[in-house]
Protein backbone atom coordinates (compact mmCIF):
# COMPACT_ATOMS: atom_id res chain seq x y z
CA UNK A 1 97.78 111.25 113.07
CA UNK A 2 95.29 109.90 110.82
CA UNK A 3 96.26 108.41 107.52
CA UNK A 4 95.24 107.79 104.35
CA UNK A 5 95.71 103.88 103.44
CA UNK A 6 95.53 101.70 100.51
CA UNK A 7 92.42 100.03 101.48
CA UNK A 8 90.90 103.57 101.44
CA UNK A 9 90.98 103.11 97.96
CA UNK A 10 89.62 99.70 97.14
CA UNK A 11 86.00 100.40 96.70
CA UNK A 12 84.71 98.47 99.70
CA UNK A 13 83.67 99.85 102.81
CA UNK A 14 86.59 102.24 104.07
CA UNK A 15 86.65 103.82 100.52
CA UNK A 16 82.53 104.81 101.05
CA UNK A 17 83.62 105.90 104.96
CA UNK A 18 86.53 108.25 103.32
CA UNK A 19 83.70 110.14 100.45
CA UNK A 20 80.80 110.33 102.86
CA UNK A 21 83.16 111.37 106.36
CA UNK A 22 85.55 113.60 104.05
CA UNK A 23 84.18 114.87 100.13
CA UNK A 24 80.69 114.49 101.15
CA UNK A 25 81.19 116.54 104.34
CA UNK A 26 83.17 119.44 102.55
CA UNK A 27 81.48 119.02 98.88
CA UNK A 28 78.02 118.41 99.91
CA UNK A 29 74.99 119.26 97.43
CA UNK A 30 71.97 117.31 96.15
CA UNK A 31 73.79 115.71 93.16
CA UNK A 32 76.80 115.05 94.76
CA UNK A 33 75.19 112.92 97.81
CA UNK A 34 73.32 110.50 95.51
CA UNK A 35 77.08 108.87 94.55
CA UNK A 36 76.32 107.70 91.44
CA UNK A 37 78.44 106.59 88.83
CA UNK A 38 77.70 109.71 87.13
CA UNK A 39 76.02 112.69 88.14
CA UNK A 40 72.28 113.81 86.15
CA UNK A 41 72.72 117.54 85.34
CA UNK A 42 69.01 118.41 84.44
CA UNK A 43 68.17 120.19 81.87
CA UNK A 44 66.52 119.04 78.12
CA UNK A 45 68.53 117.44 77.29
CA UNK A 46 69.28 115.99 80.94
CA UNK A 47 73.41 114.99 80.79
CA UNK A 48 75.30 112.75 82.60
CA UNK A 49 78.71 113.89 83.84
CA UNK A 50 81.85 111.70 85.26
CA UNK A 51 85.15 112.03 85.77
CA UNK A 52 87.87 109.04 86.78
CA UNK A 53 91.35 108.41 87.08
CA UNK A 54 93.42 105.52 86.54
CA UNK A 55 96.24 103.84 87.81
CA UNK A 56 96.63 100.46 87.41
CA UNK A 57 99.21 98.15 87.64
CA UNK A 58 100.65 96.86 85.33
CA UNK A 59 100.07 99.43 82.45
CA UNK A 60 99.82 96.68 80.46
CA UNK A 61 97.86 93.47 80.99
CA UNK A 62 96.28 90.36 79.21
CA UNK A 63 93.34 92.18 77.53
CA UNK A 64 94.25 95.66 77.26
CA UNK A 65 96.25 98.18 79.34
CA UNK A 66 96.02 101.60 80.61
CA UNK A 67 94.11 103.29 77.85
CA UNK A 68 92.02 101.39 76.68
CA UNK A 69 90.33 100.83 80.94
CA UNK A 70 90.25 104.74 80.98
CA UNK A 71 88.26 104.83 77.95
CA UNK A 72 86.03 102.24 78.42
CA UNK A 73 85.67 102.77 82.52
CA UNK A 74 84.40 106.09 81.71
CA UNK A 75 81.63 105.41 79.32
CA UNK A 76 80.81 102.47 81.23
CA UNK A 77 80.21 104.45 84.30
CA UNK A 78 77.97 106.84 81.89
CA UNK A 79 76.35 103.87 80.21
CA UNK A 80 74.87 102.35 83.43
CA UNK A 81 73.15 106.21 83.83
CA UNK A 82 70.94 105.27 80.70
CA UNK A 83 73.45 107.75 79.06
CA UNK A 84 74.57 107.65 75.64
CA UNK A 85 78.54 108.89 75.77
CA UNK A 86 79.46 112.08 73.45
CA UNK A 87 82.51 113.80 74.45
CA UNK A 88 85.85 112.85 76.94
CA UNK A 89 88.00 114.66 78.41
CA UNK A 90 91.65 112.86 79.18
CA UNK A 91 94.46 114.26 80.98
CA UNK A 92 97.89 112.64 80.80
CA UNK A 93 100.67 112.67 84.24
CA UNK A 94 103.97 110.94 82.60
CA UNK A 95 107.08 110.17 84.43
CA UNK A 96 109.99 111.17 82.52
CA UNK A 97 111.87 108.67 80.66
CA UNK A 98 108.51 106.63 79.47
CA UNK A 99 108.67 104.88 76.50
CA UNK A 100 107.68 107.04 73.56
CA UNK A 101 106.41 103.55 71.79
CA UNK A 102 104.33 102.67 75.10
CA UNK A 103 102.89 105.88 74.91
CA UNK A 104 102.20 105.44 71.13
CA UNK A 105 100.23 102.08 71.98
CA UNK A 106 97.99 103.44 74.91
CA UNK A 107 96.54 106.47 72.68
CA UNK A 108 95.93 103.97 69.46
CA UNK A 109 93.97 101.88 71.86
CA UNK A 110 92.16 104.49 73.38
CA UNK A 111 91.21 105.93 69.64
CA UNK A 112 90.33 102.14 68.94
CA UNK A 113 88.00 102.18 72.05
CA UNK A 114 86.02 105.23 71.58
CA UNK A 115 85.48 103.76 68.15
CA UNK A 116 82.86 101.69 69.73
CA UNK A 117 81.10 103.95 71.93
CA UNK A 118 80.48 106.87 69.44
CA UNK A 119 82.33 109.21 71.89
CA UNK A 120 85.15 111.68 71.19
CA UNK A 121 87.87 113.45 72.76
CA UNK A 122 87.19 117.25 72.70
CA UNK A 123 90.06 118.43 75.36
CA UNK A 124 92.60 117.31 77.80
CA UNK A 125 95.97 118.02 79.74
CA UNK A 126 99.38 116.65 79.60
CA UNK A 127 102.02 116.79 81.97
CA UNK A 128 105.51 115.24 82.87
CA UNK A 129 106.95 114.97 86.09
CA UNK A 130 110.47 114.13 87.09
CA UNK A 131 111.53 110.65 87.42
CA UNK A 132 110.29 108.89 90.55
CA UNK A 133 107.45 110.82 91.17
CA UNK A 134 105.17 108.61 89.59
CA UNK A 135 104.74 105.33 88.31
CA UNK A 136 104.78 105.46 84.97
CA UNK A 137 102.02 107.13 83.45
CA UNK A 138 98.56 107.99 85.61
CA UNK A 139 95.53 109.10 83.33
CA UNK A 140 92.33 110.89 84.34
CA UNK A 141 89.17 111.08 82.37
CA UNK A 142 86.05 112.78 81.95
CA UNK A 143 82.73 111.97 80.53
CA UNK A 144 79.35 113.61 79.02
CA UNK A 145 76.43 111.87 77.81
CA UNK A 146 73.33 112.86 77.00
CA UNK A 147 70.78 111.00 79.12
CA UNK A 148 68.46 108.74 76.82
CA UNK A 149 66.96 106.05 79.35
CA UNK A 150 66.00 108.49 82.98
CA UNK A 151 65.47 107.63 86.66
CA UNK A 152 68.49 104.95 86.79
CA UNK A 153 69.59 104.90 90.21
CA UNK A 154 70.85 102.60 93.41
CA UNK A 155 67.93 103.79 94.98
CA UNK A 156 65.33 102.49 92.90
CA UNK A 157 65.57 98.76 93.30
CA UNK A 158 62.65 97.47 94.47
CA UNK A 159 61.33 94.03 96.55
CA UNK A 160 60.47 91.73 93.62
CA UNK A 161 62.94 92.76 91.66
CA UNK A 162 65.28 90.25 89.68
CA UNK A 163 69.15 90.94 89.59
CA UNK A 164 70.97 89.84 86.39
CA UNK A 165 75.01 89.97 86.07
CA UNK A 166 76.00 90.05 82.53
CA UNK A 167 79.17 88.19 82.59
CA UNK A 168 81.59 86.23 84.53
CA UNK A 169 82.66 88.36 87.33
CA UNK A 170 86.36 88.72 88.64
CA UNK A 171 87.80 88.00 85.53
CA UNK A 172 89.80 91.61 85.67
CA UNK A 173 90.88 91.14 89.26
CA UNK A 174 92.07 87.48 89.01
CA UNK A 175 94.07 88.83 85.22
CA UNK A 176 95.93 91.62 87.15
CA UNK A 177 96.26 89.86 90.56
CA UNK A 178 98.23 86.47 88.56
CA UNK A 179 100.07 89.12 86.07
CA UNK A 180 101.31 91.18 88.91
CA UNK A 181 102.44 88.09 91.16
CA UNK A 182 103.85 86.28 87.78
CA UNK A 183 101.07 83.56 88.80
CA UNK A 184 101.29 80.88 86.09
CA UNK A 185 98.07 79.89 84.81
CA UNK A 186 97.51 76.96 82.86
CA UNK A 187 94.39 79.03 81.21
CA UNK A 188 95.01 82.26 78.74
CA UNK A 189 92.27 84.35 81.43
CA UNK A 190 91.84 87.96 80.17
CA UNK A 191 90.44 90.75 81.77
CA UNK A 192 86.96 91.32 80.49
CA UNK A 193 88.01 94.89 80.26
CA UNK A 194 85.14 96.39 77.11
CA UNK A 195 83.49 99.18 76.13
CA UNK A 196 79.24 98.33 77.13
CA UNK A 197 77.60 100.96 75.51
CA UNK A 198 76.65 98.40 72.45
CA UNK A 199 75.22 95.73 74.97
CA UNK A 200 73.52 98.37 77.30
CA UNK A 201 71.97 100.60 73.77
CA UNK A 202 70.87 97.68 72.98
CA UNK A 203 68.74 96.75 75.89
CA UNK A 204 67.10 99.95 75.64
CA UNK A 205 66.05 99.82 72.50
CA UNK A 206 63.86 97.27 73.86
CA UNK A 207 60.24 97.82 76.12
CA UNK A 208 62.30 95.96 79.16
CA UNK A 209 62.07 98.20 82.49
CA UNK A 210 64.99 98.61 84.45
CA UNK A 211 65.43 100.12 87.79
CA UNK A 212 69.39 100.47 88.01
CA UNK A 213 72.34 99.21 86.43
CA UNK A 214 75.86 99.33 87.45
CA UNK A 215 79.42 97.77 86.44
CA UNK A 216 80.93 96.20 89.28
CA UNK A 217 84.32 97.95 88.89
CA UNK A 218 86.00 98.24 92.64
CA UNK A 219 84.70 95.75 95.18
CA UNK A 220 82.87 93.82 92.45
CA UNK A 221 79.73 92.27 92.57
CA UNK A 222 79.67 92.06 96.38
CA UNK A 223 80.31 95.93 96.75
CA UNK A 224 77.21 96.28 93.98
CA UNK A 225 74.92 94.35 96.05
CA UNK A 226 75.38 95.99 98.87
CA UNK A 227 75.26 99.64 97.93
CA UNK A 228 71.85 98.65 96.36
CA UNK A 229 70.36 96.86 99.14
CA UNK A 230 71.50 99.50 101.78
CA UNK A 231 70.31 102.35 99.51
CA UNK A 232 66.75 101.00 98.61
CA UNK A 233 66.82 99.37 102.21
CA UNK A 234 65.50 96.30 100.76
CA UNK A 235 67.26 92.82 101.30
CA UNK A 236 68.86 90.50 98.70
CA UNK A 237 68.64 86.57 98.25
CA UNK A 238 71.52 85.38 95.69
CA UNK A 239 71.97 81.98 94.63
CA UNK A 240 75.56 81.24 94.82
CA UNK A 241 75.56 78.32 91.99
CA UNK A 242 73.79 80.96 89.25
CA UNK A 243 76.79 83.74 89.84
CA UNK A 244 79.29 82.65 86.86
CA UNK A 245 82.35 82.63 87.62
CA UNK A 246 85.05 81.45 85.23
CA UNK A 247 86.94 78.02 86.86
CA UNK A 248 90.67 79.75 87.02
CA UNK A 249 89.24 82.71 88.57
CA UNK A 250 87.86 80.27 91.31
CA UNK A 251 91.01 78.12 91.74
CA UNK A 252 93.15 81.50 91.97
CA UNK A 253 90.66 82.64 94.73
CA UNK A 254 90.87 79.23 96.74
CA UNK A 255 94.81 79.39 96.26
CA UNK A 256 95.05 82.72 97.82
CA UNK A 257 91.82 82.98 100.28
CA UNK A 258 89.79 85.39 98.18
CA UNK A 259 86.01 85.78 97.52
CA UNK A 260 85.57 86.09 93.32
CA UNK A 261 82.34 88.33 94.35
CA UNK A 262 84.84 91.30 95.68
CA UNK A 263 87.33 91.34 92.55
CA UNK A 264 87.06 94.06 90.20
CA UNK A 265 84.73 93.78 86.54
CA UNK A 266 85.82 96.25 83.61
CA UNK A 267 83.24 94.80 81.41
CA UNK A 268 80.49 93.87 82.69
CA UNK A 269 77.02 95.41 83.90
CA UNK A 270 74.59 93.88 87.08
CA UNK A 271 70.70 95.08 86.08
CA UNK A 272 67.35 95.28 88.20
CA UNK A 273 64.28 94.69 86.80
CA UNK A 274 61.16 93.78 87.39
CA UNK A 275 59.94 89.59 87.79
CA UNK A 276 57.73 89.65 84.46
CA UNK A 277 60.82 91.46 82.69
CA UNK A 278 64.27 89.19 83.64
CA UNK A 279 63.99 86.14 80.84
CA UNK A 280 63.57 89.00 78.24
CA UNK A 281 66.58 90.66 79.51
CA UNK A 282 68.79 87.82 79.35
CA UNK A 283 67.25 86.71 76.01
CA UNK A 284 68.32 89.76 74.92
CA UNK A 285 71.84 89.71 76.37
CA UNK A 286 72.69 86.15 75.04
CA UNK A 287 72.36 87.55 71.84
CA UNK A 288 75.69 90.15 72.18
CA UNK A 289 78.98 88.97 72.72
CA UNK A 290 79.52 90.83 75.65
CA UNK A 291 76.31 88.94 77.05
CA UNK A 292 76.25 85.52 76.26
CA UNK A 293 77.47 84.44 79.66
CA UNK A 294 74.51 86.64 81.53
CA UNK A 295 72.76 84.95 84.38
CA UNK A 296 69.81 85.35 86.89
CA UNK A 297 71.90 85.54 90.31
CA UNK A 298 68.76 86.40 92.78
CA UNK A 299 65.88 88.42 93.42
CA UNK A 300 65.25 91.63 95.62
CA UNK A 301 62.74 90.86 99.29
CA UNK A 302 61.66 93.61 101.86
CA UNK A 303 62.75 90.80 104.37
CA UNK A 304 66.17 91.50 105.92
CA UNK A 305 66.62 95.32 104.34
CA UNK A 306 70.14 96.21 104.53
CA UNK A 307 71.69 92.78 103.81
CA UNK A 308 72.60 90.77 100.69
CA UNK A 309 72.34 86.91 101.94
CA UNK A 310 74.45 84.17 99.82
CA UNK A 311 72.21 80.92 99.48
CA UNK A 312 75.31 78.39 99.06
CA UNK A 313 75.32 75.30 96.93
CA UNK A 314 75.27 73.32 100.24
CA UNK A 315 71.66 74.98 101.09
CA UNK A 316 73.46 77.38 104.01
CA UNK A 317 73.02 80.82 103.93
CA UNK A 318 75.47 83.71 104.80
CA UNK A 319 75.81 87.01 104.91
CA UNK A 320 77.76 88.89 101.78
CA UNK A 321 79.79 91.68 103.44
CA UNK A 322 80.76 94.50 101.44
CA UNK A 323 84.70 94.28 101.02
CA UNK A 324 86.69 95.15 103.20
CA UNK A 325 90.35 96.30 103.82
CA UNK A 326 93.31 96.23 101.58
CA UNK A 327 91.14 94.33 98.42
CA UNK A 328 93.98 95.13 95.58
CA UNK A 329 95.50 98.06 94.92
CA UNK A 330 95.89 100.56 91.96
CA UNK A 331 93.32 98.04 89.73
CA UNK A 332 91.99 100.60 87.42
């Protein structure tokens, strides 16, 4: 008999198999099949509407823990819609015997967080469950926004096209990989777990165009990539030297024969826009915290549709897979 595996919910290429061979199948409608980060309900206003849950392990890690990723995962995934967040719903499965304290700490985080999105709880759910049947404390949430920027989507990106990343990428992945191994790091890495609805509201307030945006949550950067270049059917050229990737993030990859492209973001947002419109875009983003790291990776080319090629530093050239198999579980 068929199972369901861990890798089947990694965000690489078995997790898109499972939602298009098993929800897509069953569920099937127009808004559904896009697979978005968030669905566009039309209407004036037009809303964007998501919905997550979260598991991650540990609850707590080096720049933040449980409740603070559900808050900020969820408006992220409406912020890279063009959608400004308004209300959350959150829903709350505890395993009896969790610390009342621990509990106390992931709520005042999450209040802290939706401090700097604007949004607001309006409803949720709480149960408990008897001890062993689950690992702690699981939380699912759900997200409105109103849509202020349209026409966002995977599908839009276009030959000529330049992709920006605004961040380091892996830094979540690597942070929860060395807490949960108790690898010792010589550096103080954090996740870059944040809230980017300042940093995204703040690009468009600007005249720059953009085509589609998305934080590289599950799979990373190389999962990105590749959902955008197989959607649009266009092909990808990135310069391996421009992504920016933070030095212990590399050496923990080496040590332990993983690609930094396929670990998971919680802060940060990849944009396409057009040639004349990329320098203004990561003038822009310099000037926000969240930003200042933001680099040009590579451009968009109708040659090789389908596939996202990795120029090394060496002047080879390879083919970035999407991930695949068991990446690392329960992340977010």
């Amino acid at each position: 008999m068929k199972e369901i595996l861990l890798a089947h919910g990694g965000g690489g290429e078995e997790t898109r198999q499972l939602i298009e061979s098993l929800f897509v199948k069953h569920f099937g409608n127009p808004m559904l099949e896009r697979l978005e980060d968030a669905a566009i309900i039309s209407g004036n206003p037009q809303l964007a509407f998501t919905t997550d849950s979260f598991t991650v392990s540990p609850l707590f890690f080096n720049g933040g823990n449980i409740g603070k990723l559900a808050v900020a995962g969820t408006v992220n995934d409406l912020a890279v819609m063009g959608a400004r967040p308004l209300y959350l719903s959150s829903a709350f499965i505890i395993e009896e015997g969790f610390p009342f304290e621990h509990m106390q700490t992931i709520v005042a985080s999450m209040a802290e967080e939706l401090q700097k999105s604007g949004a607001t709880i309006i409803t949720g759910d709480t149960k408990v469950v008897p001890r062993g049947s689950a690992d702690g404390l699981f939380i699912n949430t759900t997200g409105i926004g109103q849509v202020v920027y349209p026409g966002l989507s995977a599908g839009n990106v276009q030959p000529g096209d330049v992709l920006v990343v605004s961040g380091t990428v892996g830094d979540h992945g690597a942070c929860i990989l060395a807490q949960r191994e108790g690898i010792e790091l010589e550096s103080d890495l954090q996740s870059d777990c944040a809230t980017l609805w300042p940093l995204i509201e703040m690009v468009l307030t600007t005249e720059i165009e953009i085509h589609a945006m998305r934080d590289p949550t599950r799979g990373g950067l190389a999962a990105v990539l590749n959902e955008w270049a197989t959607t649009s059917q266009v092909g990808m050229d990135i310069q391996e030297a421009a992504i920016p990737i933070r030095q212990e993030v590399m050496g923990l990859c080496e040590l332990l024969g993983m690609e930094a492209t396929s670990l998971a973001c919680e802060g940060r947002v990849v944009f396409a826009v057009p040639q004349p419109q990329a320098e203004a875009l990561l003038a822009v983003l310099h000037t926000h915290p969240l930003g200042r790291d933001a680099q040009i990776i590579g451009t968009v080319t109708s040659a090789h549709p389908g596939q996202v090629i990795l120029h090394t530093e060496y002047g080879a050239r390879r083919i970035l897979e999407p991930p695949q198999g068991e990446l690392l579980p329960r992340i977010c």
